[in-house]
Protein backbone atom coordinates (compact mmCIF):
# COMPACT_ATOMS: atom_id res chain seq x y z
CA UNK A 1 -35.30 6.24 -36.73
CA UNK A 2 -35.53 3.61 -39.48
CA UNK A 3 -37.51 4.79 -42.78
CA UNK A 4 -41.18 2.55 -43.31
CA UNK A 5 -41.87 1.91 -46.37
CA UNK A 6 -45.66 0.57 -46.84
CA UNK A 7 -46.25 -1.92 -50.20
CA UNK A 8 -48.72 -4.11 -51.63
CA UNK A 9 -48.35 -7.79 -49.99
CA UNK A 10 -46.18 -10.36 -52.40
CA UNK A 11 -46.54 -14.57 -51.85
CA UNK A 12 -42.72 -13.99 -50.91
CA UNK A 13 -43.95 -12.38 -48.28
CA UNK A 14 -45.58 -15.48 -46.59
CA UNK A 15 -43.00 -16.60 -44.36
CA UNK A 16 -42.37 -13.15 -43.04
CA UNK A 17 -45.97 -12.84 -41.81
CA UNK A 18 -45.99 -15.52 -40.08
CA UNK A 19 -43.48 -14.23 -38.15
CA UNK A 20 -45.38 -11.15 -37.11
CA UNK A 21 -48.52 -13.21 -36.63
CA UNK A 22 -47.30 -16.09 -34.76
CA UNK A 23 -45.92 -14.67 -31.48
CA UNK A 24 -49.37 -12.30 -31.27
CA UNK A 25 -51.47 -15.92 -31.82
CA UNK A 26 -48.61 -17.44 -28.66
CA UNK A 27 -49.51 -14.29 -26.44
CA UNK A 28 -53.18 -14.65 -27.08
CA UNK A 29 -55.14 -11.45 -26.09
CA UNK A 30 -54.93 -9.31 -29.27
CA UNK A 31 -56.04 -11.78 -32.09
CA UNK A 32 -58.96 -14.07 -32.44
CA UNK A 33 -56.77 -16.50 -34.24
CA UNK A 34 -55.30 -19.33 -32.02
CA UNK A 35 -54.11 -21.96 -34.67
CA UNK A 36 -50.25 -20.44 -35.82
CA UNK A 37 -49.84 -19.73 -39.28
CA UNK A 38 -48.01 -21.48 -41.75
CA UNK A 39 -46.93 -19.89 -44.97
CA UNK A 40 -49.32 -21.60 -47.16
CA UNK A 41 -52.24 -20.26 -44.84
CA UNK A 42 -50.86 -17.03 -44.60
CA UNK A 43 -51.23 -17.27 -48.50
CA UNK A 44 -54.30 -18.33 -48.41
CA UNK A 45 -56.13 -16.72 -45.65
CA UNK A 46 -53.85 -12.99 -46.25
CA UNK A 47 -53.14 -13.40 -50.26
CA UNK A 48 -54.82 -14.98 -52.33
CA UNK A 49 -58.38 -15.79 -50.26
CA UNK A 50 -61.37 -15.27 -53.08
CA UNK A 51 -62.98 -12.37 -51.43
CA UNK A 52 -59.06 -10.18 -51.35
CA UNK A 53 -59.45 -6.45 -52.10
CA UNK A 54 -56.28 -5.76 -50.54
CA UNK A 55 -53.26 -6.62 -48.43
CA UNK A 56 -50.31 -4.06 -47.48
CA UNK A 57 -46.97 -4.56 -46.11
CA UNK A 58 -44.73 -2.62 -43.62
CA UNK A 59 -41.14 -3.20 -44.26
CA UNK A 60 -38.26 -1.28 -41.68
CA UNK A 61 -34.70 -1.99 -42.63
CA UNK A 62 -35.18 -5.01 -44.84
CA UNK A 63 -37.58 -6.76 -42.66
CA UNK A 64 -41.35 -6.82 -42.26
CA UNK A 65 -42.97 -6.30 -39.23
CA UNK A 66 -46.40 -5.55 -39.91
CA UNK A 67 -49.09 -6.06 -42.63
CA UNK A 68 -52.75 -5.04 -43.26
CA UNK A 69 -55.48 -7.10 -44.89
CA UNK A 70 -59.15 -6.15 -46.89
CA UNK A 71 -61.62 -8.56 -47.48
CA UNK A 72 -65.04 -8.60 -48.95
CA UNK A 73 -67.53 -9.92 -46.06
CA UNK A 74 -71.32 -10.06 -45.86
CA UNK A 75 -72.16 -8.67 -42.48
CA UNK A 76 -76.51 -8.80 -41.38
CA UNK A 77 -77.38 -5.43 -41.39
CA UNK A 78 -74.67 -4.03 -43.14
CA UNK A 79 -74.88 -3.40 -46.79
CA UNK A 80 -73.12 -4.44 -49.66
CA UNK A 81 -69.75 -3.70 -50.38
CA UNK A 82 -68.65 -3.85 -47.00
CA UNK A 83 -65.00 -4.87 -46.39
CA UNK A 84 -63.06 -6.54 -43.35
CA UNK A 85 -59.90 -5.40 -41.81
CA UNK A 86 -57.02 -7.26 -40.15
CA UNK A 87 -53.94 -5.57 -39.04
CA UNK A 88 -50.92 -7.42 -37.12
CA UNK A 89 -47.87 -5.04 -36.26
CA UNK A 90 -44.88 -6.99 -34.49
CA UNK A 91 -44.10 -6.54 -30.60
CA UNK A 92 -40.88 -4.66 -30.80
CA UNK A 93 -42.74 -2.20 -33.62
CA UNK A 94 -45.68 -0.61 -31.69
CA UNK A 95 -45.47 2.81 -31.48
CA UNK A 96 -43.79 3.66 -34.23
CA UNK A 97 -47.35 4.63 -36.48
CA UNK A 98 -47.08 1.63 -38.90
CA UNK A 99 -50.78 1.04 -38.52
CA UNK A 100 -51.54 4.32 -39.32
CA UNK A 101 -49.28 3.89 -42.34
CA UNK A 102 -50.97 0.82 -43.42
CA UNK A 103 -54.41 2.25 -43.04
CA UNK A 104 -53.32 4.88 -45.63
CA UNK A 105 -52.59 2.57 -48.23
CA UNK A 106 -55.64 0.12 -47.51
CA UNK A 107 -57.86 3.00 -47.19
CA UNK A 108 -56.48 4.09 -51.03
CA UNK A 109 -57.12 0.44 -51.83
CA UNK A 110 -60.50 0.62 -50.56
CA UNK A 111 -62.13 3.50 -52.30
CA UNK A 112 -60.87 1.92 -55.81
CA UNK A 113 -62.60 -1.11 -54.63
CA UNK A 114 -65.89 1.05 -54.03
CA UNK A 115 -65.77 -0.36 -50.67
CA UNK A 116 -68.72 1.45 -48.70
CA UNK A 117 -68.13 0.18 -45.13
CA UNK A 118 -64.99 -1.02 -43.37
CA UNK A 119 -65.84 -3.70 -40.58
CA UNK A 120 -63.44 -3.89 -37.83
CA UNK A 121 -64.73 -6.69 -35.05
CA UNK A 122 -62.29 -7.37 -32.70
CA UNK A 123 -62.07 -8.70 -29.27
CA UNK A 124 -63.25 -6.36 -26.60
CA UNK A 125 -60.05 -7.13 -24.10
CA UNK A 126 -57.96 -6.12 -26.55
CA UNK A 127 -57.25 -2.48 -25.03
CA UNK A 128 -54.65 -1.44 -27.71
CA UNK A 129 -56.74 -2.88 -30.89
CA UNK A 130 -60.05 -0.94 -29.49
CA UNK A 131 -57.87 2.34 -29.09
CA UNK A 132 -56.10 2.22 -32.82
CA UNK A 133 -59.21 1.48 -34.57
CA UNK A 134 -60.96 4.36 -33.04
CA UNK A 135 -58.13 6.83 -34.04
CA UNK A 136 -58.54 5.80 -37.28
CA UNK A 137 -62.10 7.30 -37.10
CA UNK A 138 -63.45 3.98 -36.44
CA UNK A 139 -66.65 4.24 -34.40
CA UNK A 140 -68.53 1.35 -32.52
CA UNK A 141 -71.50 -0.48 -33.91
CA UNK A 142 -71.98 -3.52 -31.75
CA UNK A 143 -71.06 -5.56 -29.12
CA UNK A 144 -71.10 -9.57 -30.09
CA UNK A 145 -71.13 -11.10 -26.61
CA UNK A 146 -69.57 -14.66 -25.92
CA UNK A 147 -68.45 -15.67 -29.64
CA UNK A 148 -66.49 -18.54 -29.60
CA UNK A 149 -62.84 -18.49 -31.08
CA UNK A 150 -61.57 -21.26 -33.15
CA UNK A 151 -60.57 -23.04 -29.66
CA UNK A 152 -64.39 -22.58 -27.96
CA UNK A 153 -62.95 -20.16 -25.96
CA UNK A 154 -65.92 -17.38 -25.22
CA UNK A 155 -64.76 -13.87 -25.61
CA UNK A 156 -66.98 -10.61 -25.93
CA UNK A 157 -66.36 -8.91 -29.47
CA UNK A 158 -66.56 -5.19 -30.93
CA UNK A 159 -67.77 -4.79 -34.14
CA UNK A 160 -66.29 -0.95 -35.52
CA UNK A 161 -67.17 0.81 -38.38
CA UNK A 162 -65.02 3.27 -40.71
CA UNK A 163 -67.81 4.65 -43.47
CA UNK A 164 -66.04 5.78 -46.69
C-alpha cells in the first residue's frame, strides 16, 4: 500500500482541494457545503480565513486526497477557545485511516493553539461522518434540528465534541 504522508496545508495546494471537495459537494450527503469550490475560496475559506489555527494535508503518491481544517468559532454555550473541524477525504481513499492521520496532526496543532474544545457539527444523515468523529473520541452534544444549508435545504445537524 502507498505511504501517507500528512503536512501542513500550502496556497499551492488550492487547486488540489478542490478536487477532493468538489465531487463530495456533487454527491451531496456528506458536506453542508453545496456551492463547488474554486481555488481562491478554497484559499480563503481552508487557508488563509482570519480565525485559521490549522489546516493539514494528506498526500499518497504525489497526489492529495484529503485535508483537515481548524478554525476559531464562538459557539453559545461553549467557552472560549473552542475550535471547528472540517475534514474531506476523497472517494477512492476511504478506508485507508487518512482521517485518523490528519486528526493526529490537527490535534498537535490544537493543543499549541490552547484550543480547549473541538466542535464537530455535521449533518446527522451523514452515517460515515457521525461514525469517524466518534472514533476519534468525539462525543455528542446536540442535535440542531432543520438548519438550513447554503441552498435552504433543511437538514437535522450533530454538534460533537472532542475536549482537550
Amino acid at each position: 500500500m502507498t505511504q501517507i504522508t500528512i503536512r501542513p496545508a500550502h496556497i499551492t495546494d488550492a487547486h488540489a482541494m478542490c478536487d477532493v471537495i468538489n465531487p463530495l459537494i456533487v454527491e451531496g450527503t456528506t458536506t453542508a457545503h453545496r456551492t463547488l469550490f474554486d481555488a481562491k475560496r478554497a484559499v480563503a475559506h481552508y487557508l488563509e480565513p482570519e480565525d485559521y489555527i490549522s489546516c493539514q494535508v494528506a498526500v499518497s503518491a504525489n497526489r492529495l486526497v484529503g485535508f483537515q481544517s481548524l478554525q476559531w468559532r464562538d459557539r453559545d454555550g461553549l467557552p472560549d477557545r473552542t475550535a471547528e473541524i472540517a475534514s474531506f477525504v476523497a472517494h477512492d481513499q476511504h478506508g485507508r485511516g487518512i482521517g485518523h492521520l490528519l486528526f493526529a496532526a490537527t490535534l498537535e496543532a490544537a493543543r499549541k493553539a490552547k484550543v480547549v474544545v473541538i466542535d464537530a457539527t455535521i449533518r446527522a444523515d451523514n452515517v460515515p461522518g457521525l461514525a469517524f468523529y466518534s472514533k476519534l473520541g468525539f462525543i455528542d452534544h446536540t442535535l440542531h434540528k432543520q438548519r438550513p444549508l447554503s441552498d435552504g435545504t433543511l437538514v437535522d445537524r450533530v454538534q460533537k465534541l472532542f475536549w482537550l
